[in-house]
Structures are given as structure tokens and as C-alpha cells.
PDB file of N, CA and C in Angstrom:
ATOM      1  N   UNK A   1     -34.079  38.051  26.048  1.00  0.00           N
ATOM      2  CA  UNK A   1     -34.412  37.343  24.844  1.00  0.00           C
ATOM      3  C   UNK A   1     -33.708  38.020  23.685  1.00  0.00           C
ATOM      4  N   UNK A   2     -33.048  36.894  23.067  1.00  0.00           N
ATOM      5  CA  UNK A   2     -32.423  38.163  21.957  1.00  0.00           C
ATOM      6  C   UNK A   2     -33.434  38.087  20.359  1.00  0.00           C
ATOM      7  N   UNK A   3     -34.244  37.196  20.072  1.00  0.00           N
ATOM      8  CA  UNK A   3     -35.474  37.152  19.438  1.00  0.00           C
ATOM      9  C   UNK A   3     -37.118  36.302  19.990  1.00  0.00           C
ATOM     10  N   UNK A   4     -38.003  36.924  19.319  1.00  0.00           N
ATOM     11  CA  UNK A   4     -39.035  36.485  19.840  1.00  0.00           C
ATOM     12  C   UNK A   4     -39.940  36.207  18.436  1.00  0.00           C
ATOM     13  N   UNK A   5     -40.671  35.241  18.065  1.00  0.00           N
ATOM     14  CA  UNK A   5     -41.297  34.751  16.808  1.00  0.00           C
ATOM     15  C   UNK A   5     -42.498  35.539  16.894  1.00  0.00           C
ATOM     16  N   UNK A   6     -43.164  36.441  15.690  1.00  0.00           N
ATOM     17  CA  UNK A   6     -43.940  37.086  15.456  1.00  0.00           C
ATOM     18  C   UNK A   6     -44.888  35.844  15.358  1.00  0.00           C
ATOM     19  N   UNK A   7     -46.135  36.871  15.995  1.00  0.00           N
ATOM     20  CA  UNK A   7     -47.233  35.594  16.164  1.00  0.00           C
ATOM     21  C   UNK A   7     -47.473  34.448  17.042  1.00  0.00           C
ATOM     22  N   UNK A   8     -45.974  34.134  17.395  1.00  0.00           N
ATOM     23  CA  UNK A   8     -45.725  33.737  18.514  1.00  0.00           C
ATOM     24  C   UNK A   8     -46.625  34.095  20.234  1.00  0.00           C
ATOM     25  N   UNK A   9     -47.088  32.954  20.769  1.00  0.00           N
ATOM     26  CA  UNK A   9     -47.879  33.226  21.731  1.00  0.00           C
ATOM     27  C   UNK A   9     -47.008  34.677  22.766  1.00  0.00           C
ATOM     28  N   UNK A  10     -46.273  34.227  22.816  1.00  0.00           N
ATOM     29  CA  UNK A  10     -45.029  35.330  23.590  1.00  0.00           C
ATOM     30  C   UNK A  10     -45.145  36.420  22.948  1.00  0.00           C
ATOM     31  N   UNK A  11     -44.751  36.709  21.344  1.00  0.00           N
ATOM     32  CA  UNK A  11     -45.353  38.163  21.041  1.00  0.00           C
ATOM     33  C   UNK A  11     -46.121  38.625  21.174  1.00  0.00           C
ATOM     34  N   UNK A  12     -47.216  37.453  21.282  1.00  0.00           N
ATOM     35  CA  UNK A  12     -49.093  38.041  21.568  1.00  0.00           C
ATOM     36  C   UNK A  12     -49.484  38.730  22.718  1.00  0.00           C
ATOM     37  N   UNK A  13     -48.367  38.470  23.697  1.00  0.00           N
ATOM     38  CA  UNK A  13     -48.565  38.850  25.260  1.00  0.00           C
ATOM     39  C   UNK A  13     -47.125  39.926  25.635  1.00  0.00           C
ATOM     40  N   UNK A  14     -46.750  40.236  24.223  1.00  0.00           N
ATOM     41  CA  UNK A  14     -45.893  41.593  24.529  1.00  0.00           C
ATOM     42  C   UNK A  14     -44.560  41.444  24.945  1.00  0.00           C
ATOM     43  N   UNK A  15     -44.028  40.278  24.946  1.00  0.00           N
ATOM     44  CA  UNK A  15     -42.317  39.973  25.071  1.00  0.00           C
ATOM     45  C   UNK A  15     -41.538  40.307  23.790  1.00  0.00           C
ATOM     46  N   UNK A  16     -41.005  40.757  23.860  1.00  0.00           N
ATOM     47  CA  UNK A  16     -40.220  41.741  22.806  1.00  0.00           C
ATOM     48  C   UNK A  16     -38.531  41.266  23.188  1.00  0.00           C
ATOM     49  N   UNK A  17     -37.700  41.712  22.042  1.00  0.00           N
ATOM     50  CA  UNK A  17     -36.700  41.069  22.080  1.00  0.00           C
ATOM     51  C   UNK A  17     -35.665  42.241  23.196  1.00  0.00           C
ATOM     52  N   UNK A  18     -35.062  41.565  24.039  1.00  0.00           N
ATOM     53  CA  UNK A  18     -34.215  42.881  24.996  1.00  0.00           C
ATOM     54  C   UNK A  18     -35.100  42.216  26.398  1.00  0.00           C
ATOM     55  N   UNK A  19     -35.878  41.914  26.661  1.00  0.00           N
ATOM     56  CA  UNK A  19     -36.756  41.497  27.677  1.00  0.00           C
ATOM     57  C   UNK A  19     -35.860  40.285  27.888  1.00  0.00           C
ATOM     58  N   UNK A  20     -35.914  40.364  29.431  1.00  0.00           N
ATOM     59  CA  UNK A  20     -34.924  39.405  30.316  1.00  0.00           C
ATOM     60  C   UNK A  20     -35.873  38.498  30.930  1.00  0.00           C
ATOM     61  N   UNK A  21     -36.181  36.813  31.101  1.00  0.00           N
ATOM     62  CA  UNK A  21     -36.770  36.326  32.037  1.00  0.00           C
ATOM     63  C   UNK A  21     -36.005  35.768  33.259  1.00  0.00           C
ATOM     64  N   UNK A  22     -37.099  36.335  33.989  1.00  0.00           N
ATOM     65  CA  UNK A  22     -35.830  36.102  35.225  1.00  0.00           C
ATOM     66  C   UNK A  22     -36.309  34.727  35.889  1.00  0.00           C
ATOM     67  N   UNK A  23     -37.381  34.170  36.042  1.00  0.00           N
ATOM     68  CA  UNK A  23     -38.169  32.794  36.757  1.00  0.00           C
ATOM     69  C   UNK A  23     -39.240  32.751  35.586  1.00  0.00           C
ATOM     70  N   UNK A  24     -39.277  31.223  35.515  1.00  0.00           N
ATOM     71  CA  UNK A  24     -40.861  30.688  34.766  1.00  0.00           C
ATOM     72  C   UNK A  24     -41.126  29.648  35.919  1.00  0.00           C
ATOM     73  N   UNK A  25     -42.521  30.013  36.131  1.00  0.00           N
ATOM     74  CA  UNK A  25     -43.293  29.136  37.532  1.00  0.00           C
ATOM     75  C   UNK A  25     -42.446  29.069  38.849  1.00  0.00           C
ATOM     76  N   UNK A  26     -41.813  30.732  38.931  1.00  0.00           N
ATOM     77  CA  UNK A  26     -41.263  30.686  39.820  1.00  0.00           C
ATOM     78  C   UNK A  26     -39.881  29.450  40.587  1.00  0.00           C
ATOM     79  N   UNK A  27     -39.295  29.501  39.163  1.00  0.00           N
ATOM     80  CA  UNK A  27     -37.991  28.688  39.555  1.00  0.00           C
ATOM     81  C   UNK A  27     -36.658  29.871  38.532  1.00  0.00           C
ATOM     82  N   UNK A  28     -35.922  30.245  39.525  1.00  0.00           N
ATOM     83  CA  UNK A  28     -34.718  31.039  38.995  1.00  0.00           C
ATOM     84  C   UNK A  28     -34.627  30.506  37.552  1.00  0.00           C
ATOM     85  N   UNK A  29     -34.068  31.738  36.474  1.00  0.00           N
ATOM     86  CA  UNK A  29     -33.636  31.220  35.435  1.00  0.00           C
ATOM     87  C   UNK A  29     -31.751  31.642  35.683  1.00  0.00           C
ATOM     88  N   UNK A  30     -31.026  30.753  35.527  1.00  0.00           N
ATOM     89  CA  UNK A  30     -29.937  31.169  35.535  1.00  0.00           C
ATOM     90  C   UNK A  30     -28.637  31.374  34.379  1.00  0.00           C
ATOM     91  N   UNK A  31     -29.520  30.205  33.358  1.00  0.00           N
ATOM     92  CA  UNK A  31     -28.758  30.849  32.146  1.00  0.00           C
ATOM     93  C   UNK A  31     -29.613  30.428  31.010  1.00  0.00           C
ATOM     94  N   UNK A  32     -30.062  30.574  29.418  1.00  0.00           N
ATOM     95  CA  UNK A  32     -30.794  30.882  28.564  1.00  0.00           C
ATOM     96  C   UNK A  32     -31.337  29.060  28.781  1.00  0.00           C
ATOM     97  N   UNK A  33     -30.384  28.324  28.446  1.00  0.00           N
ATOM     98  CA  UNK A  33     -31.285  26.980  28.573  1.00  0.00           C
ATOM     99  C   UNK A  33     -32.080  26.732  29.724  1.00  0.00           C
ATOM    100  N   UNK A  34     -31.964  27.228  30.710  1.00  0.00           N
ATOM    101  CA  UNK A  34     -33.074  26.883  31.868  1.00  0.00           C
ATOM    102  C   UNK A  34     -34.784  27.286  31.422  1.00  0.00           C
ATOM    103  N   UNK A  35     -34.758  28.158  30.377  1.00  0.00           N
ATOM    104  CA  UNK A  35     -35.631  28.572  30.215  1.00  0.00           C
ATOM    105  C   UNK A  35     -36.451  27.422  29.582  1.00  0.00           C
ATOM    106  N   UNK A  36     -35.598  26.878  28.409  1.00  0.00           N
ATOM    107  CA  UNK A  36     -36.459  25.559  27.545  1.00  0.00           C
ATOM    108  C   UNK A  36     -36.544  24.921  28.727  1.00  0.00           C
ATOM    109  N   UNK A  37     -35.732  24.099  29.494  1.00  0.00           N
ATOM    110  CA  UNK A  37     -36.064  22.957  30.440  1.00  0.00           C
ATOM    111  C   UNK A  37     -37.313  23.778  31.034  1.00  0.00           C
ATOM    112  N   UNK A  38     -37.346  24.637  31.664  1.00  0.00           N
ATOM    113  CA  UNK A  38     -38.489  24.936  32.510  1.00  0.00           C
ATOM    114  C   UNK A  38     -39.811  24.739  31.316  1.00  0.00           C
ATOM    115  N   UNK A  39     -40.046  25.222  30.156  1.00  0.00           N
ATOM    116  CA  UNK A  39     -41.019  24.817  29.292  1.00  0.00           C
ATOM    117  C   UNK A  39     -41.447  23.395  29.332  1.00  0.00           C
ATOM    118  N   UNK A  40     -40.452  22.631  28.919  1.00  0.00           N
ATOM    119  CA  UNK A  40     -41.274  21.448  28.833  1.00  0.00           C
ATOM    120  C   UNK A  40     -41.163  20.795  30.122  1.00  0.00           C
ATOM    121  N   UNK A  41     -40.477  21.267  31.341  1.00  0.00           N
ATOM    122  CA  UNK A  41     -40.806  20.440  32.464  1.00  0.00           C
ATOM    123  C   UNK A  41     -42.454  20.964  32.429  1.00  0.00           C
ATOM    124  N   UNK A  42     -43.449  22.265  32.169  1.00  0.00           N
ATOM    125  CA  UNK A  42     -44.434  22.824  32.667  1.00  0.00           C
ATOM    126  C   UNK A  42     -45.357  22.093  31.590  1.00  0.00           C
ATOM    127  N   UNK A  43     -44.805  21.621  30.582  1.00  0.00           N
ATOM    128  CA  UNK A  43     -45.899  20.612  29.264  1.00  0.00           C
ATOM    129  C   UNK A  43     -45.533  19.329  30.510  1.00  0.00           C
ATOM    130  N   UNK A  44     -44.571  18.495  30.727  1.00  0.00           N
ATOM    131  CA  UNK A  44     -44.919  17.364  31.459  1.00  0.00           C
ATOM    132  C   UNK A  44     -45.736  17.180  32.712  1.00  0.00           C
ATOM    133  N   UNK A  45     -45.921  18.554  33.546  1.00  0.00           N
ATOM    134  CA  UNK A  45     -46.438  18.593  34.692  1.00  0.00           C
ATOM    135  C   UNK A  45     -47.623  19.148  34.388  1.00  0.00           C
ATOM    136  N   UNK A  46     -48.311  19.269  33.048  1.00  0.00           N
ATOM    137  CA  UNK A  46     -49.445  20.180  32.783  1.00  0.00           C
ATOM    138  C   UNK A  46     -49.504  21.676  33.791  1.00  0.00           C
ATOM    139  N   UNK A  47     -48.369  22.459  33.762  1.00  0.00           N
ATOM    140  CA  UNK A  47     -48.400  23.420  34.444  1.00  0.00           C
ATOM    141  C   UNK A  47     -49.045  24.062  33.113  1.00  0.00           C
ATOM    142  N   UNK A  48     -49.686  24.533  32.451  1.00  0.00           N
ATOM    143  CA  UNK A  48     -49.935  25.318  31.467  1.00  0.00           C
ATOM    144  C   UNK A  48     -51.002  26.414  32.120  1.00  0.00           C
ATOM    145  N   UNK A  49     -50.521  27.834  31.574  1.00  0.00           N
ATOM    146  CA  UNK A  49     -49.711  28.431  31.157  1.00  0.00           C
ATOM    147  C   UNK A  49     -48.386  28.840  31.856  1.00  0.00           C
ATOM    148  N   UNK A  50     -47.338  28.178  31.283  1.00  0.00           N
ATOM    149  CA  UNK A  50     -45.981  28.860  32.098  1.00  0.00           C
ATOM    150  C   UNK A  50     -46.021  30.522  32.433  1.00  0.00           C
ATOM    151  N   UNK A  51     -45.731  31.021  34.071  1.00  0.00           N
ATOM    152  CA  UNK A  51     -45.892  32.104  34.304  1.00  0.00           C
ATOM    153  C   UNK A  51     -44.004  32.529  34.416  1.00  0.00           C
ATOM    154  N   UNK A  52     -44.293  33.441  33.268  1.00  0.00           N
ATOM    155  CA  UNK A  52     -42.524  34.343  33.665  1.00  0.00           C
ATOM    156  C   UNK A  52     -42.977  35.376  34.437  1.00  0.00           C
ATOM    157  N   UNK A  53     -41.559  35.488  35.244  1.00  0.00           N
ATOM    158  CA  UNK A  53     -41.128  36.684  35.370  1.00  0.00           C
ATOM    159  C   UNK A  53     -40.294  37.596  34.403  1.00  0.00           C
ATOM    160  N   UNK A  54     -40.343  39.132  33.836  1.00  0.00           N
ATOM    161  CA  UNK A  54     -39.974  39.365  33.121  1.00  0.00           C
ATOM    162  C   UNK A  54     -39.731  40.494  33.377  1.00  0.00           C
ATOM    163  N   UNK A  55     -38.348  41.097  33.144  1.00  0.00           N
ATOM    164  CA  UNK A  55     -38.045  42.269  33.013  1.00  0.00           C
ATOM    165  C   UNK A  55     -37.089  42.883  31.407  1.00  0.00           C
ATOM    166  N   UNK A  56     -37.343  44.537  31.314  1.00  0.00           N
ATOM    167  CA  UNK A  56     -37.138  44.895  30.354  1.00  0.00           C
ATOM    168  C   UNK A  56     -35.838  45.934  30.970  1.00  0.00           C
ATOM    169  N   UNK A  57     -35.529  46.966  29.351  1.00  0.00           N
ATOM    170  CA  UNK A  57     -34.117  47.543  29.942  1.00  0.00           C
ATOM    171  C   UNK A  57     -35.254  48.629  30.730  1.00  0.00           C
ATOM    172  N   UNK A  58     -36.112  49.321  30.710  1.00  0.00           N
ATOM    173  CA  UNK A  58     -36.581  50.056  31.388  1.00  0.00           C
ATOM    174  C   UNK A  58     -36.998  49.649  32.978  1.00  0.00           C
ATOM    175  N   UNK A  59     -36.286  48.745  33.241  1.00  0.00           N
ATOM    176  CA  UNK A  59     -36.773  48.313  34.834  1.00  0.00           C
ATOM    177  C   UNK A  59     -37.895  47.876  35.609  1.00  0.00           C
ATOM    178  N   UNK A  60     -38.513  47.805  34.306  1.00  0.00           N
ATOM    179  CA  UNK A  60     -40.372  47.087  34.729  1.00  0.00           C
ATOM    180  C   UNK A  60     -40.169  45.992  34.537  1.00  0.00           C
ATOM    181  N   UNK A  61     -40.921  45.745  35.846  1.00  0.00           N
ATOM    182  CA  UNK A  61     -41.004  43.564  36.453  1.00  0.00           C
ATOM    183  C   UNK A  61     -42.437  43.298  36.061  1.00  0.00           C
ATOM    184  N   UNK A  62     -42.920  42.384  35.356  1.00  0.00           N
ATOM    185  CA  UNK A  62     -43.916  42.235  34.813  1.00  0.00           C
ATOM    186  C   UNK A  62     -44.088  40.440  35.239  1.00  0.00           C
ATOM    187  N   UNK A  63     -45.175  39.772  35.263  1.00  0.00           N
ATOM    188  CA  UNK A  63     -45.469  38.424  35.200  1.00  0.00           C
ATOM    189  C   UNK A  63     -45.993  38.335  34.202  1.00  0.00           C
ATOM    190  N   UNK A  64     -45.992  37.217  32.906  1.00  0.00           N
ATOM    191  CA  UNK A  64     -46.747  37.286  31.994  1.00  0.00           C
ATOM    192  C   UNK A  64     -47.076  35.214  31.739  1.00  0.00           C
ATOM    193  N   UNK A  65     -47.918  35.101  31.791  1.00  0.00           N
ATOM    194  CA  UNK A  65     -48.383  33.447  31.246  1.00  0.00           C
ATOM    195  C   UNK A  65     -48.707  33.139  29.694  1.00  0.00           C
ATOM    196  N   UNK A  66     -47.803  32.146  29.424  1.00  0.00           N
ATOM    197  CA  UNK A  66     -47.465  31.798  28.715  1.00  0.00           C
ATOM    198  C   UNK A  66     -47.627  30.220  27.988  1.00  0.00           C
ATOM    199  N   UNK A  67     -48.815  30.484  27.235  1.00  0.00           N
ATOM    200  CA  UNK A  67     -49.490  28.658  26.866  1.00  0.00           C
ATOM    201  C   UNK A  67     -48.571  27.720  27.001  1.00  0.00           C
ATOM    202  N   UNK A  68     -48.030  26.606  27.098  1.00  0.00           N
ATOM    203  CA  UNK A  68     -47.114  25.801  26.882  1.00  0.00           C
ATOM    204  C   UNK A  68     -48.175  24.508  25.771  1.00  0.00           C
ATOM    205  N   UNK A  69     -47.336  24.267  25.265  1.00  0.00           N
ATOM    206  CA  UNK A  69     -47.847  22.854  24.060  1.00  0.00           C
ATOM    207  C   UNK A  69     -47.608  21.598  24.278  1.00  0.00           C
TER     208      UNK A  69
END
């Protein structure tokens, strides 16, 4: 992520900017727009909360869920 919106549900749950997602609901992310499509495919399918996978430069793999609107 190269920014993340303060206040933002994502800041609230500790995604910080430098943090890489690697899958949301467990579908590969392979380049930065996959990430929006995967959002609102998870608002059309009422998947809410989108679950990332997330890693940082320190090498910690984290899952974190993520409200969708």
C-alpha cells in the first residue's frame, strides 16, 4: 500500500502504508487494481468483511477483515 486514509477502517485495524496485500477472500492479488475489483466484487456478494492477507517489510503474514460498504 503506498497510502492508507487515517480513520479509515483499514487504519483502524493497523494497515499502514509499506504493507503488501497479498489475497482478499483468498483470491491472489496480482497487481494494485485487483485489490479494488476484489472490494466491490465482496460488497456485491455480501462477502463483508473482506479478509486480506497481509504482509509487511518485516516478514509478518497477518489476516486482517476488513468492512466492505
Amino acid at each position: 500500500m503506498t497510502s492508507v486514509d487515517p480513520g479509515s477502517a483499514a487504519a483502524e485495524r493497523g494497515l499502514r502504508p509499506g504493507d503488501v496485500v497479498e489475497e482478499v477472500n483468498h483470491q491472489a492479488v496480482e497487481h494494485p487494481g485487483d485489490i479494488a475489483k476484489a472490494i466491490d466484487s465482496a460488497k456485491t456478494d455480501a462477502k463483508k468483511p473482506a479478509l486480506l492477507l497481509v504482509s509487511n517489510g518485516e516478514g509478518e503474514v497477518r489476516f486482517v477483515a476488513v468492512p466492505v460498504d
